[in-house]
C-alpha atoms as a PDB file:
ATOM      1  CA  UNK A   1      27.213 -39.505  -8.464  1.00  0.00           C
ATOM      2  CA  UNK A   2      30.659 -39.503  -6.938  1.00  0.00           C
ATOM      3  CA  UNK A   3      31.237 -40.608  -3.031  1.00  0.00           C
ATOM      4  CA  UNK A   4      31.612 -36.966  -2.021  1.00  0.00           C
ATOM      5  CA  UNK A   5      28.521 -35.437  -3.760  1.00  0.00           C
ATOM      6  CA  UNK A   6      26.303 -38.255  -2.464  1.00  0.00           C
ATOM      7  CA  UNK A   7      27.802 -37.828   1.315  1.00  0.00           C
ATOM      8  CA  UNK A   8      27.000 -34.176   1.038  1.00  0.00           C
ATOM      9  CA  UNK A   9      24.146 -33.627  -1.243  1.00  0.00           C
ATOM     10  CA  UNK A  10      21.453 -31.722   0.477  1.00  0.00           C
ATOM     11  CA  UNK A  11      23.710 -30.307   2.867  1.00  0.00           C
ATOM     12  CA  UNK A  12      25.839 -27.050   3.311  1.00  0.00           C
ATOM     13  CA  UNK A  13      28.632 -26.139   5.881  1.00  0.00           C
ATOM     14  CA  UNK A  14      28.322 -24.599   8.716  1.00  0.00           C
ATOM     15  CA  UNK A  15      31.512 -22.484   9.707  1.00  0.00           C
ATOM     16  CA  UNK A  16      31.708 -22.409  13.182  1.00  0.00           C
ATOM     17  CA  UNK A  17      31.467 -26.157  13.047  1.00  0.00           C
ATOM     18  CA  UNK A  18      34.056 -26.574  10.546  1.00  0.00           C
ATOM     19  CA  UNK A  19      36.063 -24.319  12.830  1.00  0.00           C
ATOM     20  CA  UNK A  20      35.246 -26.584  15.826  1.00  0.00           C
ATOM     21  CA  UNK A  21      36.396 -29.635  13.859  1.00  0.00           C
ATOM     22  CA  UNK A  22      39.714 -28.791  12.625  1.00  0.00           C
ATOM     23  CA  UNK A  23      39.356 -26.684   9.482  1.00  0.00           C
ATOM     24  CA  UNK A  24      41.387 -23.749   9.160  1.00  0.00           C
ATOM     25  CA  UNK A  25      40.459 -20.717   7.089  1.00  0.00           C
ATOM     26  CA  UNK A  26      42.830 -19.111   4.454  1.00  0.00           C
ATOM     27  CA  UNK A  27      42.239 -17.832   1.048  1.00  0.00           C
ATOM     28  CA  UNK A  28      38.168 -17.547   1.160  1.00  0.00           C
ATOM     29  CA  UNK A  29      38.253 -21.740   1.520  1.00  0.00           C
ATOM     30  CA  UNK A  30      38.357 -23.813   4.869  1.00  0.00           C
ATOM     31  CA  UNK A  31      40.445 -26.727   4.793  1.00  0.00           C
ATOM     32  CA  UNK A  32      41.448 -29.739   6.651  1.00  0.00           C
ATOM     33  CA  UNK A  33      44.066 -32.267   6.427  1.00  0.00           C
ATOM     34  CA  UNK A  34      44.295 -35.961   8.439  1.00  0.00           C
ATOM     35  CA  UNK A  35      45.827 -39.026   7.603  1.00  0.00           C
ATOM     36  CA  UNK A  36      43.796 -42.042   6.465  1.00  0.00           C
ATOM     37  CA  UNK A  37      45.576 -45.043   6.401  1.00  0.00           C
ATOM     38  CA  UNK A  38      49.575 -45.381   6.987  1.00  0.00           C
ATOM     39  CA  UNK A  39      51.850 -43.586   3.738  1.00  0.00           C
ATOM     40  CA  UNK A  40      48.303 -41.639   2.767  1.00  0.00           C
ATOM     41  CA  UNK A  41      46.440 -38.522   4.105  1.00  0.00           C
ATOM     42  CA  UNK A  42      43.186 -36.945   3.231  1.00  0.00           C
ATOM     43  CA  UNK A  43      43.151 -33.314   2.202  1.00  0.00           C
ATOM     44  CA  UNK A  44      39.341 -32.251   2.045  1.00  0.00           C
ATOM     45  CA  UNK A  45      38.257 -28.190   1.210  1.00  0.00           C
ATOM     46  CA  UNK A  46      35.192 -26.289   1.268  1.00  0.00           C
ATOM     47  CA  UNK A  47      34.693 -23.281  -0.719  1.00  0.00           C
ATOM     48  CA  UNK A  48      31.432 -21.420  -0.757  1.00  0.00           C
ATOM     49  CA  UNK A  49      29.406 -24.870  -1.078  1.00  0.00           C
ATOM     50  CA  UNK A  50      31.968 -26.905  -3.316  1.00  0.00           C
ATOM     51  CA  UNK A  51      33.675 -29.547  -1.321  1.00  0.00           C
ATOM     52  CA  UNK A  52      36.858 -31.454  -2.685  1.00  0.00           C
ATOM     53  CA  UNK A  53      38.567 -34.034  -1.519  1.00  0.00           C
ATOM     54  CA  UNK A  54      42.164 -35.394  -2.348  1.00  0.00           C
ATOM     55  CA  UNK A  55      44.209 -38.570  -1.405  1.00  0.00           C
ATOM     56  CA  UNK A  56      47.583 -37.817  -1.299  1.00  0.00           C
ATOM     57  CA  UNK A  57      50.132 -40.807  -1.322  1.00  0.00           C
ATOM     58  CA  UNK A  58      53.179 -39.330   1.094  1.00  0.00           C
ATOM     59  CA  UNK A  59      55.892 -41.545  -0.413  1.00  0.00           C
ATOM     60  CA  UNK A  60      55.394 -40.115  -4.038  1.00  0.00           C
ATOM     61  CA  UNK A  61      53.263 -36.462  -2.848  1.00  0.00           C
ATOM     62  CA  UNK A  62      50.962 -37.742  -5.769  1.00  0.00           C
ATOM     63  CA  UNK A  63      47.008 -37.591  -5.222  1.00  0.00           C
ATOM     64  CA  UNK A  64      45.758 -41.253  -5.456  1.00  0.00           C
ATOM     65  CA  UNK A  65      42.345 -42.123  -6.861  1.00  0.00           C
ATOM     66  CA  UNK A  66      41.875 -45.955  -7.118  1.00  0.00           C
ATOM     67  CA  UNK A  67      39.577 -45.477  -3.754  1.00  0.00           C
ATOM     68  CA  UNK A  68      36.941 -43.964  -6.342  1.00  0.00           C
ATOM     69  CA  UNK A  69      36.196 -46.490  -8.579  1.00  0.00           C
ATOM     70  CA  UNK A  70      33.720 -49.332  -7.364  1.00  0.00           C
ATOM     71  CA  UNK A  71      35.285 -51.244 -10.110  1.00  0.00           C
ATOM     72  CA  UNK A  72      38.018 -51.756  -7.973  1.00  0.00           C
ATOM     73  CA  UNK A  73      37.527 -54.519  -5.157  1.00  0.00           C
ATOM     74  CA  UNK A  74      41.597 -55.089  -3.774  1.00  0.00           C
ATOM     75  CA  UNK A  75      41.713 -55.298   0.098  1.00  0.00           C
ATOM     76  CA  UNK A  76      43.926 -51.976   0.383  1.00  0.00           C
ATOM     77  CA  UNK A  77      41.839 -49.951  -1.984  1.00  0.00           C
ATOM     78  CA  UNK A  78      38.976 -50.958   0.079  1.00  0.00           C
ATOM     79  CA  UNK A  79      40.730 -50.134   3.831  1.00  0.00           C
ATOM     80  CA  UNK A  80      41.395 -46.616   1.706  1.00  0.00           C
ATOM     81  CA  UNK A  81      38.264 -46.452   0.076  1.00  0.00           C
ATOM     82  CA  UNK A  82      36.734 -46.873   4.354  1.00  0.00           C
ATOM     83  CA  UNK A  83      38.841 -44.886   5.834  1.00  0.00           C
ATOM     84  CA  UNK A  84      37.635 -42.364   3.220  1.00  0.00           C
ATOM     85  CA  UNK A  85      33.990 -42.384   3.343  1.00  0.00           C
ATOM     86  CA  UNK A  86      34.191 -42.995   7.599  1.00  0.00           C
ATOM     87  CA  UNK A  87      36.086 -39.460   7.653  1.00  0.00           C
ATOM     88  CA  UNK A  88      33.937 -38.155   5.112  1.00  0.00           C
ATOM     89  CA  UNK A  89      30.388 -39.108   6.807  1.00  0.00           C
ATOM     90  CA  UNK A  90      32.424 -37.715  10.531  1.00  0.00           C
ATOM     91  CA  UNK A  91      32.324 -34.208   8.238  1.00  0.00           C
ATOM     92  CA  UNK A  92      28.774 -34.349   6.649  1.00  0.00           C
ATOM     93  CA  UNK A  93      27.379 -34.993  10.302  1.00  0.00           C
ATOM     94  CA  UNK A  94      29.471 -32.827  12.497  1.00  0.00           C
ATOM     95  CA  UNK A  95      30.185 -29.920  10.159  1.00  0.00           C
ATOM     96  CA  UNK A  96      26.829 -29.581   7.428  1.00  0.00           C
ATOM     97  CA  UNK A  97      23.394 -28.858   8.134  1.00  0.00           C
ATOM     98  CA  UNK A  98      20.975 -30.555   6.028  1.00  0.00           C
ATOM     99  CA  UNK A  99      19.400 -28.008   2.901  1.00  0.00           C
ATOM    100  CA  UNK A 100      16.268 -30.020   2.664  1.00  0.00           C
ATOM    101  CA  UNK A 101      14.098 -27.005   3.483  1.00  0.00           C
ATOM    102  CA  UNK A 102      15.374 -24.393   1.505  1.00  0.00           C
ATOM    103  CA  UNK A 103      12.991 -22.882  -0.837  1.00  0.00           C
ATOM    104  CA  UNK A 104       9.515 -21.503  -0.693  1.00  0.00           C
ATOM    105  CA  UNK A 105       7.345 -21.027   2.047  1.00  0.00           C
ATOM    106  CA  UNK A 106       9.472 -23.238   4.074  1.00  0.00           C
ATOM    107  CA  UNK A 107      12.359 -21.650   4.036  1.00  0.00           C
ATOM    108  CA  UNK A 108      10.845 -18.715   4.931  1.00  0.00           C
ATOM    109  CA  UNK A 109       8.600 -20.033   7.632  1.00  0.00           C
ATOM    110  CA  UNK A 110      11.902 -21.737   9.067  1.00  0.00           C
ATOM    111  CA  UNK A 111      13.324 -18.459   9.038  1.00  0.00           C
ATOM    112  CA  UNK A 112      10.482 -16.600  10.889  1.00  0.00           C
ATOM    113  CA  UNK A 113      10.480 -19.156  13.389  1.00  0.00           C
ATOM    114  CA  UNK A 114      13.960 -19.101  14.032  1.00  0.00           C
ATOM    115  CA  UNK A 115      13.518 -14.799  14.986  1.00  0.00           C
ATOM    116  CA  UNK A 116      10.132 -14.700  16.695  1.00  0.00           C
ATOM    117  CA  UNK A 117      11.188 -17.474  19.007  1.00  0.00           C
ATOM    118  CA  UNK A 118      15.064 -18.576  18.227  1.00  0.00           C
ATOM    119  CA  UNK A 119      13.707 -22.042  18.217  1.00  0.00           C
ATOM    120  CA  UNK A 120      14.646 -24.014  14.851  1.00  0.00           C
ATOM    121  CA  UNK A 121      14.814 -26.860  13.210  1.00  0.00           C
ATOM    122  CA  UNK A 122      16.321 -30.535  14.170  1.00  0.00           C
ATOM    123  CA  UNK A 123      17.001 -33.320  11.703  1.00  0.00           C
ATOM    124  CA  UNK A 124      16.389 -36.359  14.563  1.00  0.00           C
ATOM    125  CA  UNK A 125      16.839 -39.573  12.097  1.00  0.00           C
ATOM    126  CA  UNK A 126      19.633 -39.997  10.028  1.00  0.00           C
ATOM    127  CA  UNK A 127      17.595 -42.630   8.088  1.00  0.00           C
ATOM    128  CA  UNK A 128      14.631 -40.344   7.476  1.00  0.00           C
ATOM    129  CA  UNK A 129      16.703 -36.911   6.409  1.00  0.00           C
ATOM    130  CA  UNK A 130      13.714 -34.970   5.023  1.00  0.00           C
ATOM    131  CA  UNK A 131      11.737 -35.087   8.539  1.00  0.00           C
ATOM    132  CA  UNK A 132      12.881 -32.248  10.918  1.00  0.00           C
ATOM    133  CA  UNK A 133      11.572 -30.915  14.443  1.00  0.00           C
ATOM    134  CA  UNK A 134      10.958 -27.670  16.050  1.00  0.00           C
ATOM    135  CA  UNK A 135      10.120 -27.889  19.800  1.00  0.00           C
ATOM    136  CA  UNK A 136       9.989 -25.295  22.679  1.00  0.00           C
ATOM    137  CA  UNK A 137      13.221 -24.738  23.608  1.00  0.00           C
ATOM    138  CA  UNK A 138      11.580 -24.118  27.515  1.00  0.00           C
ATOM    139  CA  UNK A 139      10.180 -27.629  27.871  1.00  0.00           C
ATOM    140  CA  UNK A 140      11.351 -29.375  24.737  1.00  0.00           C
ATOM    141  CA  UNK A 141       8.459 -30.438  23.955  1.00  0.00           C
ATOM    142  CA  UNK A 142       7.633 -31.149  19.793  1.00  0.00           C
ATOM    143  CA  UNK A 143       4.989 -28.075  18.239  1.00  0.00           C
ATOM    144  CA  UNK A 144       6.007 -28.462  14.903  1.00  0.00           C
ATOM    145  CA  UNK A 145       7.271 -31.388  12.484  1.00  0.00           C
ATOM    146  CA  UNK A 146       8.585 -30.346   8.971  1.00  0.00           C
ATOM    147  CA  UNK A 147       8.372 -32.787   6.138  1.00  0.00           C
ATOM    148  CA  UNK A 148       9.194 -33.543   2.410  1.00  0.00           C
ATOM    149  CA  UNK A 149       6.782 -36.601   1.619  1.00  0.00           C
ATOM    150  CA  UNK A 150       5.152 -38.060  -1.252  1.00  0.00           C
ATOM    151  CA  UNK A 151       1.736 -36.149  -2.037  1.00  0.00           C
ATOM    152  CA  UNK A 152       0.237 -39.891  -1.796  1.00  0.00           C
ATOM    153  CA  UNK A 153       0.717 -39.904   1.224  1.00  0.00           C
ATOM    154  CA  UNK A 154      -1.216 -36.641   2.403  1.00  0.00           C
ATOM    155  CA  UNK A 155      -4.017 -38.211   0.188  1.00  0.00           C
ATOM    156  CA  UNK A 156      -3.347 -35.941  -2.488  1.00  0.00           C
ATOM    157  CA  UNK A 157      -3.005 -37.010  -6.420  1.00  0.00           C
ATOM    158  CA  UNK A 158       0.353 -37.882  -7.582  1.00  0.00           C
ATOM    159  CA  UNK A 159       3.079 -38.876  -5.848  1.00  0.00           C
ATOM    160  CA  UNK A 160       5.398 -35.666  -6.543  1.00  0.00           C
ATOM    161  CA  UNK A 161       6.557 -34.498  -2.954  1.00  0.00           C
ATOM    162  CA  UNK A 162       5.596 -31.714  -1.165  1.00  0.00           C
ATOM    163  CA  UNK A 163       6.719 -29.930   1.744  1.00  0.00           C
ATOM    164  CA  UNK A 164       4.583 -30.155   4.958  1.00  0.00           C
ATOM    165  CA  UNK A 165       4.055 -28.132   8.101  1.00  0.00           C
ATOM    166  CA  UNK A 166       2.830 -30.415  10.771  1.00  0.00           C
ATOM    167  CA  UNK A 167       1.437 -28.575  13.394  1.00  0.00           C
ATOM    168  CA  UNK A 168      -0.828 -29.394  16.589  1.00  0.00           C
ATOM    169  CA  UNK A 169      -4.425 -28.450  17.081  1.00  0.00           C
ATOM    170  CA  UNK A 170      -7.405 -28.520  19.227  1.00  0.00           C
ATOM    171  CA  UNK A 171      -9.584 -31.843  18.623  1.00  0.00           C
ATOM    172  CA  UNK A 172     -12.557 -29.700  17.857  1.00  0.00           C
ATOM    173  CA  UNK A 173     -10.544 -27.243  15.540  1.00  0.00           C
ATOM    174  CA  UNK A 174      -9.153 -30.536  13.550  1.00  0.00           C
ATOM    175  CA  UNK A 175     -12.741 -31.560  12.957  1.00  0.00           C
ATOM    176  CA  UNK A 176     -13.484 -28.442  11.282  1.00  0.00           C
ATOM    177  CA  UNK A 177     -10.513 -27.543   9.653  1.00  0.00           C
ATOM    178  CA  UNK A 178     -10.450 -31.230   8.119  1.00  0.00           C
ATOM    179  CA  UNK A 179     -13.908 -30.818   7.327  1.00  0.00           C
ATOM    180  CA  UNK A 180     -13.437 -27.442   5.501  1.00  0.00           C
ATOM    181  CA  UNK A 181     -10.455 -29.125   3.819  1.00  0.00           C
ATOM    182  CA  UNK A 182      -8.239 -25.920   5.307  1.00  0.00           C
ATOM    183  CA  UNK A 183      -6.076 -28.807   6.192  1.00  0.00           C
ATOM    184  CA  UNK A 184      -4.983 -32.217   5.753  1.00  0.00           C
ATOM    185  CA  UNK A 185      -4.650 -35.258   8.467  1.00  0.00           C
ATOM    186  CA  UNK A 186      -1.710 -35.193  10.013  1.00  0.00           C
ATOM    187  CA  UNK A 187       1.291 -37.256   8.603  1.00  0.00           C
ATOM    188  CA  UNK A 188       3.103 -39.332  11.049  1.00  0.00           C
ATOM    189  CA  UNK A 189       1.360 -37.534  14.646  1.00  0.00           C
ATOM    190  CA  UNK A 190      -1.334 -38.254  15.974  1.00  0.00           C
ATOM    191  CA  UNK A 191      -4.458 -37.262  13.602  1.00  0.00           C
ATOM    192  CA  UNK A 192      -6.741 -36.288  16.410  1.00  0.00           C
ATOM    193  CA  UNK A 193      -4.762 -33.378  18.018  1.00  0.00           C
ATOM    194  CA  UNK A 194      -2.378 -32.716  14.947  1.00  0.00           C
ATOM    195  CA  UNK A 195      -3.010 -31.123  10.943  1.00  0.00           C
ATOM    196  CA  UNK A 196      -0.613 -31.314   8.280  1.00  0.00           C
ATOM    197  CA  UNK A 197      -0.522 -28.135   5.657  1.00  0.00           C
ATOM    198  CA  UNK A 198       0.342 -28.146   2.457  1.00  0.00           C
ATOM    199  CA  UNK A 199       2.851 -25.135   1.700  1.00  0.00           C
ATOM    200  CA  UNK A 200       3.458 -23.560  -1.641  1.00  0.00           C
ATOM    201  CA  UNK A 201      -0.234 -24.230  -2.438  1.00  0.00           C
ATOM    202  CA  UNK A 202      -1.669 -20.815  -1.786  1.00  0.00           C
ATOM    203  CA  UNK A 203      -1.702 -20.135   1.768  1.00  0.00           C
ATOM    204  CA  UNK A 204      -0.339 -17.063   3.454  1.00  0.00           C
ATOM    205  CA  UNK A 205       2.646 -17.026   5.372  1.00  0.00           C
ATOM    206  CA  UNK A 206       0.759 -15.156   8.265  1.00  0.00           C
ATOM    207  CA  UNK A 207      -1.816 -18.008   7.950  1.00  0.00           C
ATOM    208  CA  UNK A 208       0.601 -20.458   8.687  1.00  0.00           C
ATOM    209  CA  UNK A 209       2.338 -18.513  11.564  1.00  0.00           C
ATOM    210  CA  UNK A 210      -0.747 -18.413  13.142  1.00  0.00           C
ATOM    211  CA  UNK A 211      -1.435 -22.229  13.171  1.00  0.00           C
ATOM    212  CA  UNK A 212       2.410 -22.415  14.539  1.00  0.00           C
ATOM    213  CA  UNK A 213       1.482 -19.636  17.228  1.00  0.00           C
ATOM    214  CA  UNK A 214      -1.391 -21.919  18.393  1.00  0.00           C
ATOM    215  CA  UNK A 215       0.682 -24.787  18.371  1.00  0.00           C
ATOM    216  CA  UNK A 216       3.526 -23.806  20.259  1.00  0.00           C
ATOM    217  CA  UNK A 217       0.882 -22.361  22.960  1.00  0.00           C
ATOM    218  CA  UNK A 218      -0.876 -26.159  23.332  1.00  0.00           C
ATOM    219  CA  UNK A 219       3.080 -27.396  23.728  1.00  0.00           C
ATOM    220  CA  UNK A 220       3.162 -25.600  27.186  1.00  0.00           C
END
């Protein structure tokens, strides 16, 4: 994987933030130009959701490409090669929202959310990227927590992941739900007043609202 597909993977732009950063517009592609280290500039454009990115040398108006091979270790390759991937990462975080949940029940769940209550999701921990928040956007406070994990670790077989709605619940409506195996125990919340649910496995999407419904209501 090349430095620009692993800064971006699982991420698509966002165009108001592209516009916000810099980027111009022209020709269906947004584009943005800045210079990297003296004599060389970074040219970096985004069409539909295909990023490239050139290094242009200004003395010879030649792209340059010894930044992207590891193989190469000199001390100005690597100031390039830094300058590079700082700029890059800048983009990725400032201008790309993270395509984690985009498929399936939780895409569409994400979606409902988002017009019932115009509250959506938050990616909180850049070292955790598949763990997202929704919270009341009244008192802030955390009703829903969105997931990609390891089956494993829902105490499921296998260890393909899954994607998880992580919701809150009455203590007494845990209990039975848990005991009715409706749901599972809640993944990284507390397990008395939170459930986590498996989606794609055969519950409705009107199911699921519901259990967000009641715990945006216990978030008050």
């Amino acid at each position: 994987m090349s430095i620009q597909d692993d800064i971006f993977k699982h991420r698509q732009p966002d165009a108001a933030k592209l516009k916000h950063f810099g980027f111009t517009y022209d020709q269906a592609q947004w584009r943005y130009q800045t210079p990297l280290v003296q004599g060389f500039e970074l040219v970096v454009t985004i069409k539909d959701d295909t990023v490239t990115t050139t290094v242009i040398d200004q003395e010879s108006g030649l792209p340059y490409v010894l930044h992207l091979d590891p193989a190469n270790s000199g001390m100005f390759v690597g100031q390039i090669r830094g300058a590079y991937v700082a700029t890059l990462e800048a983009i990725a975080k400032d201008c790309f929202v993270p395509t984690m949940f985009t498929t399936g029940q939780m895409d569409a769940m994400i979606d409902a959310i988002g017009k019932k209550y115009d509250e959506h999701p938050e990616f909180l921990w850049a070292n955790f990227p598949n763990n997202a928040i929704i919270r009341r956007s009244d008192n802030r406070k955390w009703y829903a927590l969105l997931v990609k994990v390891s089956a494993d670790k829902l105490g499921l077989d296998g260890t393909d992941a899954v994607d998880v709605l992580v919701a809150r619940a009455d203590p007494a409506v845990v209990t039975a739900r848990l005991a009715a195996k409706t749901a599972l125990p809640a993944y990284h919340m507390n397990k008395k007043h939170w459930l986590s649910y498996q989606l794609d496995h055969g519950t409705p999407l009107e199911t699921l609202m519901g259990y967000v419904k009641d715990s945006r209501e216990l978030a008050k």
